[in-house]
Protein backbone atom coordinates (compact mmCIF):
# COMPACT_ATOMS: atom_id res chain seq x y z
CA UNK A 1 104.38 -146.02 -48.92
CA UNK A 2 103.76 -148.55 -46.59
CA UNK A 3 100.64 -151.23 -47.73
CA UNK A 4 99.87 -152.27 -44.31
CA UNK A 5 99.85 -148.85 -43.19
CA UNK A 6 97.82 -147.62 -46.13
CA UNK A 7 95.24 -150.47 -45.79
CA UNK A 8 94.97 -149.74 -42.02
CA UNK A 9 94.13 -146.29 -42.84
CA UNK A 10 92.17 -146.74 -45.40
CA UNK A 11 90.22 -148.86 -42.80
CA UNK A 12 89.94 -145.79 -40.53
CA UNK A 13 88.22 -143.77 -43.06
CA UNK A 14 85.78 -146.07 -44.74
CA UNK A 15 83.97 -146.54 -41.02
CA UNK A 16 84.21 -142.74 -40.92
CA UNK A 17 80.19 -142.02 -42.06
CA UNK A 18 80.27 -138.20 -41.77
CA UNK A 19 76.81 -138.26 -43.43
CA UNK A 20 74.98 -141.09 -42.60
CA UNK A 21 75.31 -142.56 -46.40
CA UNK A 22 76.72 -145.52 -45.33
CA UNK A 23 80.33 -146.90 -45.39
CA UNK A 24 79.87 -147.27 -48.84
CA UNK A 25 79.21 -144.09 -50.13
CA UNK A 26 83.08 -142.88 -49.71
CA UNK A 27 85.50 -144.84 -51.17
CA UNK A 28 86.78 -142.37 -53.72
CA UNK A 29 87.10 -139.65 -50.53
CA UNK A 30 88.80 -142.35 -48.41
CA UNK A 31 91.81 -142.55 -50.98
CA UNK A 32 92.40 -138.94 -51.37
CA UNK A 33 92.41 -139.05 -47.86
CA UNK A 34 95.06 -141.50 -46.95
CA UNK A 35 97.07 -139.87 -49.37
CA UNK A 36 96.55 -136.48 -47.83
CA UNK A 37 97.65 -138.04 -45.04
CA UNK A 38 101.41 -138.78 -46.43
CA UNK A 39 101.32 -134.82 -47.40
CA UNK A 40 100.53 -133.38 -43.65
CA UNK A 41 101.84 -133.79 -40.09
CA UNK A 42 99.75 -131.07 -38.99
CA UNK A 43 96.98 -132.41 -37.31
CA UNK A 44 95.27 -129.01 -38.45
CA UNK A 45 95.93 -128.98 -41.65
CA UNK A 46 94.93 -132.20 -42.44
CA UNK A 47 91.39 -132.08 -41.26
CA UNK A 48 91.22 -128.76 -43.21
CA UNK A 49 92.00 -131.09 -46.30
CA UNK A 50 89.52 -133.92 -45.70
CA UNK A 51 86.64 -131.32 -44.77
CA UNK A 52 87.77 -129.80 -48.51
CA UNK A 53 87.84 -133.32 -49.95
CA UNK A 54 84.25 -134.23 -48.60
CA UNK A 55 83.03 -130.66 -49.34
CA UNK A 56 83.96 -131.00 -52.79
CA UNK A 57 82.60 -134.06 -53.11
CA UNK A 58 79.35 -133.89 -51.55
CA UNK A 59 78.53 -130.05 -51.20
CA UNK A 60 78.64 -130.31 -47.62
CA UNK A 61 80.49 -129.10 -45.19
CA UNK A 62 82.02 -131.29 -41.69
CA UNK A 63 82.46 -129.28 -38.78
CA UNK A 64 85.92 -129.07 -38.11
CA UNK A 65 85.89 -130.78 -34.98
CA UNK A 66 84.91 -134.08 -36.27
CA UNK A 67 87.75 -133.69 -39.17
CA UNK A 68 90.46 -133.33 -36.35
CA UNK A 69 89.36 -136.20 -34.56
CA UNK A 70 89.82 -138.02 -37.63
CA UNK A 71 93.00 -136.55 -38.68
CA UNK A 72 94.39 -137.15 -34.71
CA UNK A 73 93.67 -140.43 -35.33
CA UNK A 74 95.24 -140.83 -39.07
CA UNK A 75 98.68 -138.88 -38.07
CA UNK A 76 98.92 -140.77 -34.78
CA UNK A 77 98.64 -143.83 -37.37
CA UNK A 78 101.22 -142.92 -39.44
CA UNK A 79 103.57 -141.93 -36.56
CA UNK A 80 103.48 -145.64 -34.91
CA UNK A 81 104.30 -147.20 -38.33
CA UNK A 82 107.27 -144.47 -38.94
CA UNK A 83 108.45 -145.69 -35.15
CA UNK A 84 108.00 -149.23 -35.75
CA UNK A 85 110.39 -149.17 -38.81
């Protein structure tokens, strides 16, 4: 895995404040995330597995729109590092 990569994701997702905790409030989330984000191309998918991850974690569901966004954003991420190498 790439560490710039990972720590410009991780990045991504600890701004994400999909419940108005605060930045704070996610870091655990924000891992499983980035590494979700090594196991899915699917834009689809993905957001499917961090509305499960914050679900789980907080008993709460994001709508799935706001989870694609995210995802979009992670995958098209991951894509520019895989074409910069």
């Amino acid at each position: 895995m790439n560490q710039h990569l990972n720590r410009s994701l991780l990045a991504i997702v600890q701004q994400w404040d999909p419940f108005g905790y605060g930045i704070d409030a996610y870091e655990i989330e924000a891992m499983d995330v980035v590494r979700a984000v090594y196991e899915y191309d699917d834009v689809e998918k993905l957001a499917r597995k961090i509305q499960a991850i914050y679900e789980f974690a907080f008993e709460q569901k994001i709508p799935l729109t706001k989870c694609i966004t995210l995802a979009r954003e992670l995958l098209l991420m991951k894509e520019d590092s895989e074409c910069a190498l």
